[in-house]
N, C-alpha and C. Protein backbone atom coordinates (compact mmCIF):
# COMPACT_ATOMS: atom_id res chain seq x y z
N UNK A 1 -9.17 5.31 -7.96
CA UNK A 1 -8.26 6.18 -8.67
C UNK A 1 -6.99 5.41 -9.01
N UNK A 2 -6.81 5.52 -9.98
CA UNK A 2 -5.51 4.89 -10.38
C UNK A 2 -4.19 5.62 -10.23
N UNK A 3 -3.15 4.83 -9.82
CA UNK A 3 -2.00 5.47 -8.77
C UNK A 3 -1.01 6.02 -9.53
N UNK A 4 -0.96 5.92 -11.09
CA UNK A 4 -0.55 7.22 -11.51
C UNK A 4 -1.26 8.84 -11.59
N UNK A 5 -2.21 8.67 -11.16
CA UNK A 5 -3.05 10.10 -10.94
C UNK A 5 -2.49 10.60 -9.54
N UNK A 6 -2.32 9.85 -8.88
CA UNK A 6 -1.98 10.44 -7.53
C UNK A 6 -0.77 11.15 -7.61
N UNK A 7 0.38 11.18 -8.86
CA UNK A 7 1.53 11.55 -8.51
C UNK A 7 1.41 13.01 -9.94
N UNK A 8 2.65 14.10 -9.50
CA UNK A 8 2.57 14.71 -10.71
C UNK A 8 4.11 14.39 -11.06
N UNK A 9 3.73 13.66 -12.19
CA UNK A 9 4.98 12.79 -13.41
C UNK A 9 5.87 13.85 -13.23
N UNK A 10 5.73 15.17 -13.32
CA UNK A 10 6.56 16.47 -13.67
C UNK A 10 7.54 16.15 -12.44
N UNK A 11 7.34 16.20 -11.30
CA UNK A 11 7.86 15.89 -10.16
C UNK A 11 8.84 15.02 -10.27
N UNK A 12 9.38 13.90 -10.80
CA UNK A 12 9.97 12.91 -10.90
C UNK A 12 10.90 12.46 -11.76
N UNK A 13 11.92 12.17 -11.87
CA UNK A 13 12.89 11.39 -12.45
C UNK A 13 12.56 9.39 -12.90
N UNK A 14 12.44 9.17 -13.76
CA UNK A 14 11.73 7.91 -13.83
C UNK A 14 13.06 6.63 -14.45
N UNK A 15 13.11 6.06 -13.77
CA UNK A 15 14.02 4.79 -14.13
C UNK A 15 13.84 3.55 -14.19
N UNK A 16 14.34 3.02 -15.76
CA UNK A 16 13.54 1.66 -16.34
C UNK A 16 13.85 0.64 -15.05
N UNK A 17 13.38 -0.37 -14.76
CA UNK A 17 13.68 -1.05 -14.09
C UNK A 17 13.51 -2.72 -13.79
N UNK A 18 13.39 -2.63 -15.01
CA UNK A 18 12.84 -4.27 -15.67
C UNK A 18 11.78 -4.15 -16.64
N UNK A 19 11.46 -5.59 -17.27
CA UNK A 19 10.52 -5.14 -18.47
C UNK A 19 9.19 -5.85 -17.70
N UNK A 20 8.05 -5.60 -18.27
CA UNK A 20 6.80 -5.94 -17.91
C UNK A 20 6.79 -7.58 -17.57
N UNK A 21 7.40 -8.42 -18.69
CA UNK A 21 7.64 -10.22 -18.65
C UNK A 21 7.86 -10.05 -17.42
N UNK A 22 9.26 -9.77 -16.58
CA UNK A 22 9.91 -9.96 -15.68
C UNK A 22 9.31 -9.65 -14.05
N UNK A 23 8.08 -9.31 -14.15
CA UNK A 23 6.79 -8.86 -13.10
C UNK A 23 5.75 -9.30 -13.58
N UNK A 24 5.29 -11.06 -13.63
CA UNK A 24 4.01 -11.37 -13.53
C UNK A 24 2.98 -10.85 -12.38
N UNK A 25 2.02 -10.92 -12.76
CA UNK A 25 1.15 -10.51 -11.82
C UNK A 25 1.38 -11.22 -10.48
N UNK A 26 0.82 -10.55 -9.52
CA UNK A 26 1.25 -11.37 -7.96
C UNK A 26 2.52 -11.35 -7.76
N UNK A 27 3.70 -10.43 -8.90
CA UNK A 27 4.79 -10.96 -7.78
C UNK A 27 5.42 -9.28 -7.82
N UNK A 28 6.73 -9.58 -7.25
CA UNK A 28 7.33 -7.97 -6.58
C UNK A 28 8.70 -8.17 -7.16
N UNK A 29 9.32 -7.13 -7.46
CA UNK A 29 10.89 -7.06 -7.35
C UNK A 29 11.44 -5.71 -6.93
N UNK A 30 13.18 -6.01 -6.37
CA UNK A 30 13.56 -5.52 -5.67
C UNK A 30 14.76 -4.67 -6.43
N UNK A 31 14.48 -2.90 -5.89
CA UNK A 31 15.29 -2.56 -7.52
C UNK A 31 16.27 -1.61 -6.17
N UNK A 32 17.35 -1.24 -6.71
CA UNK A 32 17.92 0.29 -5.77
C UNK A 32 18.03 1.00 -6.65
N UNK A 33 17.60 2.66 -6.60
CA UNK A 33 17.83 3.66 -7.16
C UNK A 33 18.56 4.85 -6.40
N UNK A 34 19.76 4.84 -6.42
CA UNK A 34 20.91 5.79 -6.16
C UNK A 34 20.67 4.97 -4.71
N UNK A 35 20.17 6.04 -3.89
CA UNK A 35 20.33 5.44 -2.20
C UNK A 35 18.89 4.85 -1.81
N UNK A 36 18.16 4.66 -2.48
CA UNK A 36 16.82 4.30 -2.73
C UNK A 36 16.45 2.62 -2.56
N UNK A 37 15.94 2.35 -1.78
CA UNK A 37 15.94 0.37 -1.92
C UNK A 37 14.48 0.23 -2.17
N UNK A 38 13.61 -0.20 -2.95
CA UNK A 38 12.12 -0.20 -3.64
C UNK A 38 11.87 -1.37 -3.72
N UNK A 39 10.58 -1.72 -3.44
CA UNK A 39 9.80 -2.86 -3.70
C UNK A 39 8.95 -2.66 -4.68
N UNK A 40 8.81 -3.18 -5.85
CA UNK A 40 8.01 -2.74 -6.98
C UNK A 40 7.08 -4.06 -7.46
N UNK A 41 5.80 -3.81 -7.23
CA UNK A 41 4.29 -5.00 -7.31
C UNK A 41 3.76 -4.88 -8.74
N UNK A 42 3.07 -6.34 -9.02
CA UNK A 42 2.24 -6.16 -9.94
C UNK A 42 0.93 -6.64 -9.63
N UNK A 43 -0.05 -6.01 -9.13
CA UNK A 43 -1.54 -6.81 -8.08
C UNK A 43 -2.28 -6.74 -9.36
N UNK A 44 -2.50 -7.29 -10.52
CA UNK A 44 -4.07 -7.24 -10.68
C UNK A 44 -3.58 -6.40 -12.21
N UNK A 45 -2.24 -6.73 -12.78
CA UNK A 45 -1.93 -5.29 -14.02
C UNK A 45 -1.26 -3.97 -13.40
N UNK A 46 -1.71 -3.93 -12.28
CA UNK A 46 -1.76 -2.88 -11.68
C UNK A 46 -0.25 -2.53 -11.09
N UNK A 47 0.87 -1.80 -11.31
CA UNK A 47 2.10 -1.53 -10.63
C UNK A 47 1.95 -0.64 -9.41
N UNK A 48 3.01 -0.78 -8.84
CA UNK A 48 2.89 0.00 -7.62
C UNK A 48 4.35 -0.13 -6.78
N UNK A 49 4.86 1.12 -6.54
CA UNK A 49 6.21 1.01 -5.48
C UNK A 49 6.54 1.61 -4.45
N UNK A 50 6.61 0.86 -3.38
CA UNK A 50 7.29 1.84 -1.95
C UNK A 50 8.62 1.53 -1.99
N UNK A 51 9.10 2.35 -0.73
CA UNK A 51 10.02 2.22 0.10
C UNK A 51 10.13 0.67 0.59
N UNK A 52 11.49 0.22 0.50
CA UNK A 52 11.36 -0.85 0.92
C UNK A 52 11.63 -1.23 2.12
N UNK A 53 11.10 -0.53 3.59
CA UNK A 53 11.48 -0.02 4.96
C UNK A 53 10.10 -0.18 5.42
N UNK A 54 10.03 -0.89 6.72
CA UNK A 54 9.11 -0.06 7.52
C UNK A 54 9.16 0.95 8.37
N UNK A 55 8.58 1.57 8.62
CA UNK A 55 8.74 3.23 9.01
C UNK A 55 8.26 2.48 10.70
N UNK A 56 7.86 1.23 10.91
CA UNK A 56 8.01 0.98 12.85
C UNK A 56 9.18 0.67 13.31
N UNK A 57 10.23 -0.26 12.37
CA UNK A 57 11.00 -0.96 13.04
C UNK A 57 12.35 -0.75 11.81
N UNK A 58 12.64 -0.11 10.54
CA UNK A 58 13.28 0.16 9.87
C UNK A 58 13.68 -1.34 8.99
N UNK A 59 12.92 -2.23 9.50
CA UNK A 59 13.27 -3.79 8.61
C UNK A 59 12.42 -3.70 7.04
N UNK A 60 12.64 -4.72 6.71
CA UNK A 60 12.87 -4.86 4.94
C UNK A 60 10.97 -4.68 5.37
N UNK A 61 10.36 -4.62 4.47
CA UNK A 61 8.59 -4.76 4.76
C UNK A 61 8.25 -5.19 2.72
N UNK A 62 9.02 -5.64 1.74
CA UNK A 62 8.74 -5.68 0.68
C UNK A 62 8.84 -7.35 0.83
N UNK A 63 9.04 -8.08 1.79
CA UNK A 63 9.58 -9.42 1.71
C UNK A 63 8.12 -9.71 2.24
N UNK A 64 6.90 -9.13 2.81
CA UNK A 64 6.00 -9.39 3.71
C UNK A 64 4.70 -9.89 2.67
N UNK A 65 3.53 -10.34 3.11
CA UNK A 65 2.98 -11.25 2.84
C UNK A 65 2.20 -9.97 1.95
N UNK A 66 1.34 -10.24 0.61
CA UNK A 66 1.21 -9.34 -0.03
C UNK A 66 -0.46 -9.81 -0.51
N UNK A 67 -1.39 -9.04 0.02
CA UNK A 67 -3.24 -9.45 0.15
C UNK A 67 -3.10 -8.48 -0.50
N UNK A 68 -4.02 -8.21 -1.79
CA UNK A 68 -4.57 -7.02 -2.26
C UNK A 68 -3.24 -5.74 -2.87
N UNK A 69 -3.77 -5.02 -2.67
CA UNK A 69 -3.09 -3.90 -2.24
C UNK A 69 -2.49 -3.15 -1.05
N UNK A 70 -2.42 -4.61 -0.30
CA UNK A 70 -1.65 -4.28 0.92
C UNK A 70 -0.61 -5.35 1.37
N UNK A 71 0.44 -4.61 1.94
CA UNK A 71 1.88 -5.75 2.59
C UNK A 71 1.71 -5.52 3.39
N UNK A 72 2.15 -6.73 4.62
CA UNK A 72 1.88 -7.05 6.23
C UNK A 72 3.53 -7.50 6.03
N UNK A 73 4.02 -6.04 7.06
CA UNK A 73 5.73 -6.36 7.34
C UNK A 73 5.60 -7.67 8.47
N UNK A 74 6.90 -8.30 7.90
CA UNK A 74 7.30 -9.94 8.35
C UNK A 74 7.54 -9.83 9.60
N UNK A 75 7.83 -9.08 10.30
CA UNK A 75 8.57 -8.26 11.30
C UNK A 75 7.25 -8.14 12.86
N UNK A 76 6.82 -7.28 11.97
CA UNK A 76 5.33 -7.42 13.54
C UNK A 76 4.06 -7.32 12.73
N UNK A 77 3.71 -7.49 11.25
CA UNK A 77 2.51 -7.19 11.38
C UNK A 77 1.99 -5.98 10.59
N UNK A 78 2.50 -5.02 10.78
CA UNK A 78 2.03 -3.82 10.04
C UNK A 78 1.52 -3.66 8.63
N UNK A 79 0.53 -3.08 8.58
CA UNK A 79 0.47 -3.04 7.29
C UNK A 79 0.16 -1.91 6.73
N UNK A 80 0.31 -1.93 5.02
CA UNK A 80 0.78 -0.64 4.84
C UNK A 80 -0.43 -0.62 2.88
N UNK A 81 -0.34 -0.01 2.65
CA UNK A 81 -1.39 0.24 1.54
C UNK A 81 0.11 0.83 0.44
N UNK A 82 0.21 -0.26 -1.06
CA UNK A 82 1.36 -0.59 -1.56
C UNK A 82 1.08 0.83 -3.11
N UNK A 83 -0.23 1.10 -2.93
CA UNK A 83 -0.34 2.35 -3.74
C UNK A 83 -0.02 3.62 -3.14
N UNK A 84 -0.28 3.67 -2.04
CA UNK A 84 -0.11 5.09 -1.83
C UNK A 84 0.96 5.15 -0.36
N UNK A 85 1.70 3.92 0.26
CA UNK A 85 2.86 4.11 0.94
C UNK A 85 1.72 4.39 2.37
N UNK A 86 0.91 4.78 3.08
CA UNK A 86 -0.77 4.95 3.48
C UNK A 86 -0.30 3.61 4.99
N UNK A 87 0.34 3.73 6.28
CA UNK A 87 0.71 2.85 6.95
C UNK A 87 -1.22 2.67 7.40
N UNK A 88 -1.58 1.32 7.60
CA UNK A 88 -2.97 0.97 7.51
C UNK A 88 -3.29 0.88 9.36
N UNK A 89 -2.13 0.07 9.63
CA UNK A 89 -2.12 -0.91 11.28
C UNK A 89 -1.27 -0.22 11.85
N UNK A 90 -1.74 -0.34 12.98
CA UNK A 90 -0.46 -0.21 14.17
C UNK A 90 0.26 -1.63 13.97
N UNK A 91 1.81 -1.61 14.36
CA UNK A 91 2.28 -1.08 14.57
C UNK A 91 3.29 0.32 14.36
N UNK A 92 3.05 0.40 12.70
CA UNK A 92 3.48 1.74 12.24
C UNK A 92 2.27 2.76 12.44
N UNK A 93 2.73 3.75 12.22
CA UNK A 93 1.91 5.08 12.64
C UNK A 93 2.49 6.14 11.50
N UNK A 94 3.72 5.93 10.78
CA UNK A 94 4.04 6.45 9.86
C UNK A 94 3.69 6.23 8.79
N UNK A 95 3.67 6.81 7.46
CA UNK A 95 3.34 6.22 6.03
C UNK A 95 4.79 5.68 5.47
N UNK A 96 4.82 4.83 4.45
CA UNK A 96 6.33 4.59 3.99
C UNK A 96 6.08 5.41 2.88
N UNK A 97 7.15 5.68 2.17
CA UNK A 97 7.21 6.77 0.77
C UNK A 97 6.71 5.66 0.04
N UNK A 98 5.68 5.97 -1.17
CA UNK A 98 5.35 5.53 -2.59
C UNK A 98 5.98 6.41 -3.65
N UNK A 99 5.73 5.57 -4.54
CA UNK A 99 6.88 6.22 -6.23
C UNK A 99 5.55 6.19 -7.42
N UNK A 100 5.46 6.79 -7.98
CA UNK A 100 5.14 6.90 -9.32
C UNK A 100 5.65 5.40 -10.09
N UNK A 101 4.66 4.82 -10.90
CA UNK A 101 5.50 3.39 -11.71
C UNK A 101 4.97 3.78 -13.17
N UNK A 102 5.68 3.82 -14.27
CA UNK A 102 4.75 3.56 -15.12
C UNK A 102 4.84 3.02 -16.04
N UNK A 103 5.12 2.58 -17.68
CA UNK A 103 4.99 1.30 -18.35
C UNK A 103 5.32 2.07 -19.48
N UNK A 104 6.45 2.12 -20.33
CA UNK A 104 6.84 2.63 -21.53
C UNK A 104 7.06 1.85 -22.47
N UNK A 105 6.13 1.27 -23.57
CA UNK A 105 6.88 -0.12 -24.41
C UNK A 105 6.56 -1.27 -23.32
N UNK A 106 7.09 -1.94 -23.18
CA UNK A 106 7.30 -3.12 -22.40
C UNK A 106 8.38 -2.63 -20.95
N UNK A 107 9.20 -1.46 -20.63
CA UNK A 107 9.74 -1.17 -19.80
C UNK A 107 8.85 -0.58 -18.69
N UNK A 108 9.21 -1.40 -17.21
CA UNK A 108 8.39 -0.78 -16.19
C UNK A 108 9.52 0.39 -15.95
N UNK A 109 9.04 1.42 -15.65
CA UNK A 109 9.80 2.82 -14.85
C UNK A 109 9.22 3.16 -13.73
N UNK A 110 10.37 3.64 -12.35
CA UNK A 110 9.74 3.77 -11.16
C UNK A 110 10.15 5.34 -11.04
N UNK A 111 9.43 6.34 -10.76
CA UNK A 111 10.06 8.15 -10.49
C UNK A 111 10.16 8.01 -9.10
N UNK A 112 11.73 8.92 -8.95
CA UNK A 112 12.34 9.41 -7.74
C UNK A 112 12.06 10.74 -7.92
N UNK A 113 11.83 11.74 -6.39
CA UNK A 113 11.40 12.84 -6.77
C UNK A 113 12.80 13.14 -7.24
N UNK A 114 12.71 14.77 -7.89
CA UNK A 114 13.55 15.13 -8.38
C UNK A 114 14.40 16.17 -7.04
């Protein structure tokens, strides 16, 4: 399923946040929205954004090593599923929040709920 289906767009406030050039594939950037700190991926075409927190230890987890569709926080290990925020490993037990991403023109946009 593709991870704009998972969200309802209606729900959300969406903010440009770089253009498509500026996110080759394989890499991430780091955006803040109001009080919001986001890690935003490009795996495969594919966008995708959490929280940029781990929900075990409250450290950065967007800096962590990035397989697939999953980040392993730098920190202990954890890993977390970068579509759906979905904590995979112990040591988290929590999910981190995921965002809606989506692609207008050449502008990536990430939705905050409303």
């Amino acid at each position: 399923m593709s991870k704009s289906l998972q969200f309802d767009h209606s729900r959300y406030t969406f903010y440009e946040v770089g253009k498509v050039d500026e996110l080759p594939e394989g890499e991430r950037l780091f955006v803040g929205i109001g009080d919001q700190h986001i890690a935003v991926f490009n795996v495969n075409g594919e966008y995708a954004a959490i929280r940029d927190v781990c929900t075990h230890d409250d450290g950065t987890l967007g800096e962590g090593d990035l397989e697939g569709f999953e980040i392993v926080c730098p920190r202990h290990g954890a890993r977390f599923d970068i579509r759906t925020g979905k904590a995979l490993t112990l040591p988290a037990v929590d999910d981190t929040e995921a965002f809606p991403v989506r692609v207008v023109g050449d502008a990536i946009e990430v939705g905050i709920p409303l």
